[in-house]
Protein backbone atom coordinates (compact mmCIF):
# COMPACT_ATOMS: atom_id res chain seq x y z
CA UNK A 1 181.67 37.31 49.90
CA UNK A 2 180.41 36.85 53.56
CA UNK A 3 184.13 36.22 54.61
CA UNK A 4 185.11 39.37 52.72
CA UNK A 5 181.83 41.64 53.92
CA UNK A 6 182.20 40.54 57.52
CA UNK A 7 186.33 40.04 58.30
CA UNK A 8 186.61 43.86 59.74
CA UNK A 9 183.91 43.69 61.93
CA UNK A 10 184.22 40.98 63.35
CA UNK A 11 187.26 41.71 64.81
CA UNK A 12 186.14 45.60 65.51
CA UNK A 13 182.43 45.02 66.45
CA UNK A 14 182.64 41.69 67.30
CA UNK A 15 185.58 41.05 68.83
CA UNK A 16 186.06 37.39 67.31
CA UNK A 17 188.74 36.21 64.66
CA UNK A 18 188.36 37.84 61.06
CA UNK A 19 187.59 34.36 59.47
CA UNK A 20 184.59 33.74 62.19
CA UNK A 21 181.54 34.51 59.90
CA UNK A 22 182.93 32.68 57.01
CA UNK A 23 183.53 29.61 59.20
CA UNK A 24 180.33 29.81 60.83
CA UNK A 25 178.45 30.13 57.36
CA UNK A 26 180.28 26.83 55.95
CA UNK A 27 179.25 24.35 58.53
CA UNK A 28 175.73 25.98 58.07
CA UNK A 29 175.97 25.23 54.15
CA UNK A 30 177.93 22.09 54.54
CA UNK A 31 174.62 21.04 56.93
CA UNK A 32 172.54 23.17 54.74
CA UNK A 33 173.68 20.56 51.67
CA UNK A 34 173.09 16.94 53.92
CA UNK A 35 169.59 18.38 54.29
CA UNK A 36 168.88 19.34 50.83
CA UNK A 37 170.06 15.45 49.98
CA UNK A 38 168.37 14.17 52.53
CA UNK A 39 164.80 15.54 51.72
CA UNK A 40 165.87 14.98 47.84
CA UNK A 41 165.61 11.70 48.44
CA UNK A 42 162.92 11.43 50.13
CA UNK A 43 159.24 11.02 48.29
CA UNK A 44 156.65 14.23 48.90
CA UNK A 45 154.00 11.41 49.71
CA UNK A 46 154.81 11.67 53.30
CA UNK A 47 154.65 15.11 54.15
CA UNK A 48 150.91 15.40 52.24
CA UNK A 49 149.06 13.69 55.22
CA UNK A 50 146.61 15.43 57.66
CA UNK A 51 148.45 14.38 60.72
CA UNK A 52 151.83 16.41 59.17
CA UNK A 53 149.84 19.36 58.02
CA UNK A 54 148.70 19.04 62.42
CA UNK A 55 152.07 18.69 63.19
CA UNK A 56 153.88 21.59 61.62
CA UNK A 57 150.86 23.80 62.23
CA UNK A 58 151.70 22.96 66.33
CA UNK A 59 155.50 23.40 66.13
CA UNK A 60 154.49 26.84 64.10
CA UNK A 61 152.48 28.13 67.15
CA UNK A 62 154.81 26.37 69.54
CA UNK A 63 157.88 28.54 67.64
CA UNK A 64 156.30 31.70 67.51
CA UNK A 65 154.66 31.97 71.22
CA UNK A 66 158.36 30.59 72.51
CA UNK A 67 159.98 33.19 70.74
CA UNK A 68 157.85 35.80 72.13
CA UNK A 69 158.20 34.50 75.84
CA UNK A 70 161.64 33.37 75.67
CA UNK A 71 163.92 35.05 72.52
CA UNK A 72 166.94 37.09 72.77
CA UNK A 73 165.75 40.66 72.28
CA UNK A 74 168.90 42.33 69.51
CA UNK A 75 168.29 45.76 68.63
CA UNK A 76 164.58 45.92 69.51
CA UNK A 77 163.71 43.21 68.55
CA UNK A 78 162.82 39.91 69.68
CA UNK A 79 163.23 37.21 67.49
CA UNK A 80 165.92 34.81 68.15
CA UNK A 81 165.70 31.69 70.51
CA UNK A 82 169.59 31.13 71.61
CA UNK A 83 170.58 27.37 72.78
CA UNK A 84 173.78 27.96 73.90
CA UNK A 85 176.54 29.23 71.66
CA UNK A 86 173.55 28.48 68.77
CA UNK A 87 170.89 30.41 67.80
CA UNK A 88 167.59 30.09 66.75
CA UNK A 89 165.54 32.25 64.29
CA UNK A 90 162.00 30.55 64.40
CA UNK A 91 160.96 32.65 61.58
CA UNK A 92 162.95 31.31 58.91
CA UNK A 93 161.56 28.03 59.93
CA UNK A 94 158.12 29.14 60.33
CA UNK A 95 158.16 30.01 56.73
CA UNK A 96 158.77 26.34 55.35
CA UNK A 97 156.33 24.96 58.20
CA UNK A 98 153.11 27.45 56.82
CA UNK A 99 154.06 26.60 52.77
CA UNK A 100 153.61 22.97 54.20
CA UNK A 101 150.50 23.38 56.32
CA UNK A 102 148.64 25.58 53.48
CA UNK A 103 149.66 23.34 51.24
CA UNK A 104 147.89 19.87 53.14
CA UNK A 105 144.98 22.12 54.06
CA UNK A 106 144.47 22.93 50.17
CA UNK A 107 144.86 19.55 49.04
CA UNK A 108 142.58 17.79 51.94
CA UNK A 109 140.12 20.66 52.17
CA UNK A 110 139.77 21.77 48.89
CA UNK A 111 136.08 20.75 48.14
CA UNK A 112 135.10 21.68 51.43
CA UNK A 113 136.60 25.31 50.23
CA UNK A 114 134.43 25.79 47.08
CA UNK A 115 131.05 25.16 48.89
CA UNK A 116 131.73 26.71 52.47
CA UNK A 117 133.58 30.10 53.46
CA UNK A 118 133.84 28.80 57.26
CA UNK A 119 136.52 26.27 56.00
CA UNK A 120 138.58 28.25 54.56
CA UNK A 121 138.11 31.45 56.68
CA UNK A 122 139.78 28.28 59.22
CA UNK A 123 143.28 28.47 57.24
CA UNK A 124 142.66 32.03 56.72
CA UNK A 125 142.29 32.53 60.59
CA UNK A 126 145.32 30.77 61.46
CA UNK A 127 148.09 31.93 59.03
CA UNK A 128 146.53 35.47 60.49
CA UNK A 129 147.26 34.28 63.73
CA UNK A 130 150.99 33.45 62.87
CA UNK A 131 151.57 36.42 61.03
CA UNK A 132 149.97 38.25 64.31
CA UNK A 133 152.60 36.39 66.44
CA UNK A 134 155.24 37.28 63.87
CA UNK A 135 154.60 41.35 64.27
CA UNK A 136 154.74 41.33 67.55
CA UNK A 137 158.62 40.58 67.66
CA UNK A 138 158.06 42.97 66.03
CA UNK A 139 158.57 42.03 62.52
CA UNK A 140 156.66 43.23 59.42
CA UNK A 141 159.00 41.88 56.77
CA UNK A 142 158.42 38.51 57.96
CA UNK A 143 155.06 38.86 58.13
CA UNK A 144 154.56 40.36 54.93
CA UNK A 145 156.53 37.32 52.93
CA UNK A 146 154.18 34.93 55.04
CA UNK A 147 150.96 36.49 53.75
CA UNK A 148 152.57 37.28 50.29
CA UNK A 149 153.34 32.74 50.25
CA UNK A 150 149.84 32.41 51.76
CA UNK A 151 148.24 34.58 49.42
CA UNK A 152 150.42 32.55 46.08
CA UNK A 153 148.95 29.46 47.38
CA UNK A 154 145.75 30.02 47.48
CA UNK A 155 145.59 32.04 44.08
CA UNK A 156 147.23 29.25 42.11
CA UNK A 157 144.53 26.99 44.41
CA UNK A 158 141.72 27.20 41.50
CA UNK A 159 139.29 28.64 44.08
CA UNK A 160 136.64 31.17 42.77
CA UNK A 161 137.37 35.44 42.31
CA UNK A 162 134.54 35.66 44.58
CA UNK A 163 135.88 33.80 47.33
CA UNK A 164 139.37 35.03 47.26
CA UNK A 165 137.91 38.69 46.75
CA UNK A 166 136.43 37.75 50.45
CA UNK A 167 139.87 36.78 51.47
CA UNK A 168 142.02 39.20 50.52
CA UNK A 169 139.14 42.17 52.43
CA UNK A 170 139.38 40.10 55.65
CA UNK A 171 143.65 39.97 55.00
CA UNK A 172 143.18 43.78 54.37
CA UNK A 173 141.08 44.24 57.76
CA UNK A 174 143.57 42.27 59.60
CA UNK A 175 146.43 44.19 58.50
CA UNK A 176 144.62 47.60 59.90
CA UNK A 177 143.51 45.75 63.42
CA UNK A 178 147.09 44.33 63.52
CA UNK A 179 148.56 47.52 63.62
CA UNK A 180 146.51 48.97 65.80
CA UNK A 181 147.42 46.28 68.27
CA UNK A 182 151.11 46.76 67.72
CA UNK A 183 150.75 50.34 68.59
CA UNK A 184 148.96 49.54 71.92
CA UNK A 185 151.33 46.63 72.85
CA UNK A 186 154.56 48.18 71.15
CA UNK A 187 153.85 51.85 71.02
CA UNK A 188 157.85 52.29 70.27
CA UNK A 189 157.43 50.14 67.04
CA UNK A 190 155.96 54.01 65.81
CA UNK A 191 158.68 56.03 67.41
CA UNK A 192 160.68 58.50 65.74
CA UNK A 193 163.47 55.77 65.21
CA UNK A 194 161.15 53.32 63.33
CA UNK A 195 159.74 55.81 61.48
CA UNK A 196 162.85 56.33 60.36
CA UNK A 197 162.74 53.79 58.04
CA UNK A 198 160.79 55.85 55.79
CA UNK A 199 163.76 58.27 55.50
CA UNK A 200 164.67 56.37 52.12
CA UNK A 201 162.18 58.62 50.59
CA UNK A 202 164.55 61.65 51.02
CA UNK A 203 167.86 60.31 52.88
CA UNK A 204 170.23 62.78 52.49
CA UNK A 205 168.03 65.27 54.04
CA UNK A 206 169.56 67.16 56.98
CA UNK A 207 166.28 65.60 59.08
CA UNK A 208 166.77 62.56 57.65
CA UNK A 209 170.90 61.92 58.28
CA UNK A 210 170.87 59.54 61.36
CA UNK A 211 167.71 57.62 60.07
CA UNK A 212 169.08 56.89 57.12
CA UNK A 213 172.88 56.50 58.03
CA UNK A 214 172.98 53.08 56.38
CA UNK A 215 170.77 53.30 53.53
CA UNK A 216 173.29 56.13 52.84
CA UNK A 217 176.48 53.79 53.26
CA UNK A 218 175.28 51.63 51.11
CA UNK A 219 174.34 53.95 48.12
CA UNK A 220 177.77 54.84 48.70
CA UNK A 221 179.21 51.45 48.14
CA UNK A 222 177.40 50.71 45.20
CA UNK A 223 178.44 53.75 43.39
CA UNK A 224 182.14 53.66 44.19
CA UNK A 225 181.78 49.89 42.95
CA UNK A 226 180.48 50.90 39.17
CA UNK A 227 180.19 48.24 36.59
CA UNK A 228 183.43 46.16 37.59
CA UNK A 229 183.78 47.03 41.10
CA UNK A 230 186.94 47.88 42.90
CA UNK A 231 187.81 43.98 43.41
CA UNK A 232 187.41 41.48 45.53
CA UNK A 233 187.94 42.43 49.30
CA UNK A 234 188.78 46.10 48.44
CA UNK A 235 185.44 47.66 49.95
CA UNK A 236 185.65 50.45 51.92
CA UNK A 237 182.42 50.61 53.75
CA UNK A 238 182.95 47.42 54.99
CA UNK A 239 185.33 48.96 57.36
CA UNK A 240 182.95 49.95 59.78
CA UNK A 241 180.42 52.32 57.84
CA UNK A 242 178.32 49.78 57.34
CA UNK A 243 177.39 47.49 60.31
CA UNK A 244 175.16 44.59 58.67
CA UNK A 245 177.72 44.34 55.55
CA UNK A 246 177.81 40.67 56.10
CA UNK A 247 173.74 40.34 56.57
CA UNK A 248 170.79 42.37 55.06
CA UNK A 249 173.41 44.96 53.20
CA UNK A 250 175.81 42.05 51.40
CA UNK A 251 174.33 43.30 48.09
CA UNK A 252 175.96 46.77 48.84
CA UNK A 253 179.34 44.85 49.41
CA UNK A 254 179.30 42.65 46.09
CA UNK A 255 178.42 45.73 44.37
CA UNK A 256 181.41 47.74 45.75
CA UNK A 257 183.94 44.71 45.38
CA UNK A 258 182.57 43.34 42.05
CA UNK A 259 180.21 45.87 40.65
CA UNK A 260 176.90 45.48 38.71
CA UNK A 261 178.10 42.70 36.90
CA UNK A 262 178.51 40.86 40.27
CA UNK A 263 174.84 41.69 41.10
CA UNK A 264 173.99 40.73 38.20
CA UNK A 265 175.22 37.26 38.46
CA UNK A 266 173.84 37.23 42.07
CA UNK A 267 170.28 37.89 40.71
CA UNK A 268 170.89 35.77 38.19
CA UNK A 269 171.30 32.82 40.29
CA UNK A 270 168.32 33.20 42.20
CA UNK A 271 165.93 33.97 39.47
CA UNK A 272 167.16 30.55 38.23
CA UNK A 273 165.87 29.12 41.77
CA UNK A 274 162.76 30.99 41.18
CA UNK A 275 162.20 30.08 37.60
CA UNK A 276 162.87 26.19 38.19
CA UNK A 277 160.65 26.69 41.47
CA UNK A 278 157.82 27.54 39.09
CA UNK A 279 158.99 25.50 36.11
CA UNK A 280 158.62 21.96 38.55
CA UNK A 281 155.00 23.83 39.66
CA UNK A 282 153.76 23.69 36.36
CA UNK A 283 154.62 20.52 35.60
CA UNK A 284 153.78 18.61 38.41
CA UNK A 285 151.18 16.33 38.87
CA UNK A 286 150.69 16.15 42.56
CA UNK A 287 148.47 19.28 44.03
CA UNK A 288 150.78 19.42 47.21
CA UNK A 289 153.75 19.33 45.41
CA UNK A 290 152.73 22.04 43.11
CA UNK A 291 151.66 24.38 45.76
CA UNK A 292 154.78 23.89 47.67
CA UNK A 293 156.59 24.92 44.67
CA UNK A 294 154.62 27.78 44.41
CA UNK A 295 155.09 28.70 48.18
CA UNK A 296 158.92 28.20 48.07
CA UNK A 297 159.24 30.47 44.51
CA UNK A 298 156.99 33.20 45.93
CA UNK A 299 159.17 32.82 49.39
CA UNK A 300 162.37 33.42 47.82
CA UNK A 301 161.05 36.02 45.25
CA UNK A 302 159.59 38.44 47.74
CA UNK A 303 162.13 38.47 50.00
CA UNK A 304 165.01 39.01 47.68
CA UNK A 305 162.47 42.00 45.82
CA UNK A 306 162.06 43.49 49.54
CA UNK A 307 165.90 43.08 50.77
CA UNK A 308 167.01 44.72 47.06
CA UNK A 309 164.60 47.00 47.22
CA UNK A 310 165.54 47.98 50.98
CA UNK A 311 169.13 48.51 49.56
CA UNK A 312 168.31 50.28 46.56
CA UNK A 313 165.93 52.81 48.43
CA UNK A 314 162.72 52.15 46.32
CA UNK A 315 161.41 50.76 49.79
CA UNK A 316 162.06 50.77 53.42
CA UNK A 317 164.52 48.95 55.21
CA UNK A 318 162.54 45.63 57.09
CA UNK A 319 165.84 43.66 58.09
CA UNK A 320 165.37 40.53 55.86
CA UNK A 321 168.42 38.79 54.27
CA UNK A 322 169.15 37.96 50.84
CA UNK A 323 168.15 34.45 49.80
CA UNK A 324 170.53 31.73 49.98
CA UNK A 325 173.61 34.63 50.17
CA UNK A 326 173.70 36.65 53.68
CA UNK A 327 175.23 35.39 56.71
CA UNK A 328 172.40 33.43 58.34
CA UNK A 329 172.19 29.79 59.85
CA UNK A 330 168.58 29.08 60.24
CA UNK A 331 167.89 30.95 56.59
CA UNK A 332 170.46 28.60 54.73
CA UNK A 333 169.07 25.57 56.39
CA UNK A 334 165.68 25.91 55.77
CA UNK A 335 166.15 27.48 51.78
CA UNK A 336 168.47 24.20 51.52
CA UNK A 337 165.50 21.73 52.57
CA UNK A 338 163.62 23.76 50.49
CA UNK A 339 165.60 23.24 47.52
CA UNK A 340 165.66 19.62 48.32
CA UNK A 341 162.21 19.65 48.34
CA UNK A 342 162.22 20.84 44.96
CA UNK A 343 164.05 17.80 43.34
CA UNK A 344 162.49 15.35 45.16
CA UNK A 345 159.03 17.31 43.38
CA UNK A 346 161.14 17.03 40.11
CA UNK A 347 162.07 13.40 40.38
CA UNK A 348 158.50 12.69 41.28
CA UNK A 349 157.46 14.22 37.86
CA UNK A 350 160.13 12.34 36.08
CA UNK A 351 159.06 9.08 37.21
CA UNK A 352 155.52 9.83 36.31
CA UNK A 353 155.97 10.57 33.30
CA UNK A 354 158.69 7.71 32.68
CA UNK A 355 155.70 4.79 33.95
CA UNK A 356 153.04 6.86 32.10
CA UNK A 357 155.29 6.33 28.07
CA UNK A 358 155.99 2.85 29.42
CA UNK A 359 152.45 2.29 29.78
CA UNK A 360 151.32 3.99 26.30
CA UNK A 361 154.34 1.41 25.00
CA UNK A 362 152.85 -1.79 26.38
């Protein structure tokens, strides 16, 4: 699908061969799969240690400050660190780093966290802090699937209402001072043009025609496409009427070339991911491995729910791709460990549970 969504521009926008995107997006799965065998194979043990819940908390900040000093601004926004021909999307990264830093802190912290707000206003203060960093690229749709993993976590944590009642005001007040400081820092994040994205409440209003010139295409595609689609590769607004066909609009494409029954098998696929994700949660018995699970479900679920929803028009466009499907190298790589993650959780539980019936036999 990405070589099909992304074969026209590339040679029209892009001015590289048509099989460029397809290429690139295979070496990133092929590395995408060493690294979800290499961290299935590995025990969780390891990465539930204070020292690693330090050390990805420092490469998070690290990330997100370098980003802001350093990135490759792409249509007004600044969120890509580019090492020569590669790039860099600290973001997607950033993502796995906080599931694993919450995670440690919950585990190592937790008593500490029923008798004493001040702890955990600690982890509350610095996931802020990233998500801070993160809107000033700007980026909201980042942001928001960071404090939607953050919030999953520490729900499924077995901490008090009371306490997370106190939690989720001070996430609320953040949110307001946040954007307050966007608007002084960035005052163009609330132009006309980002404003814009709000257009998907009425987009074929004569007001609303440029803002919503995509959100448009893509209604477009999916409605030509019907139940069977038109067949693979036959898209029309591939050719140009829609420019991120290959990225955060590859939905739109699949629906055009293989209709709502290709969708359908799309969302199929990653409900499984979510539903396993979830599934391993429950049964685990390692608190860190559990709330990983939890982080990397609720990670994958909100971000496919806000770049479907983006598509569909039921909410505004924020730029994120679709899980483990839209051209992106940083995005597979980091879904892939976490999918590693996820067996090595599994096989944990199976070996448990294998010593605990040879025990009950002896």
């Amino acid at each position: 699908m990405i070589y099909s969504a992304s074969y026209a521009s590339a040679g029209n926008r892009y001015a590289v061969s048509s099989e460029h995107f397809a290429i690139r997006q295979a070496i990133f799965y092929t590395i995408g799969l060493a690294c979800l065998f290499f961290f299935a194979k590995l025990k969780t043990t390891p990465f539930c240690t204070k020292k690693t819940m330090k050390l990805a908390g420092g490469i998070t900040v690290f990330l997100l400050i370098l980003v802001l000093l350093t990135g490759t601004t792409t249509n007004n926004a600044q969120r890509w660190i580019q090492f020569g021909s590669a790039t860099l999307q600290p973001t997607e990264l950033v993502k796995m780093l906080l599931i694993i830093v919450t995670g440690n802190f919950i585990v190592h912290y937790f008593k500490q966290m029923t008798q004493s707000n001040r702890v955990t206003y600690l982890l509350v203060i610095y996931v802020l802090f990233c998500a801070g960093l993160i809107i000033l690229q700007p980026d909201l749709g980042t942001s928001f699937i960071v404090l939607c993993i953050f919030a999953a976590q520490l729900l499924t944590s077995g901490l008090t209402a009371r306490r997370l009642g106190q939690i989720g005001f001070t996430i609320i007040l953040f949110t307001i001072l946040s954007l307050g400081t966007v608007y002084l820092l960035h005052p163009d994040f609330f132009s006309q043009a980002r404003l814009g994205r709000f257009a998907f409440l009425n987009p074929f209003s004569e007001a609303n025609l440029d803002a919503s010139y995509q959100l448009r295409n893509g209604y477009y595609a999916i409605a030509d496409g019907g139940i069977f689609g038109k067949g693979f590769g036959q898209s029309i607004q591939k050719l140009g009427f829609l420019p991120e066909s290959h990225t955060d609009f590859i939905s739109a494409i699949i629906a055009e070339e293989l209709g709502i029954i290709g969708i359908l098998i799309s969302l199929s696929l990653i409900l499984f991911f979510i539903g396993k994700a979830f599934h391993i949660a429950l049964r685990s018995h390692s608190a860190f491995d559990a709330s990983i699970c939890i982080g990397f479900a609720t990670w994958i679920a909100v971000q496919a729910i806000l770049n479907l929803g983006g598509v569909s028009g039921l909410i505004p466009l924020t730029g994120v791709p679709l899980p483990f499907i839209s051209f992106g190298g940083t995005s597979t790589i980091t879904l892939s460990c976490g999918v590693g993650f996820l067996i090595s959780a599994e096989r944990q539980i199976t070996l448990t549970e294998r010593r605990n019936t040879y025990a009950n036999q002896q």
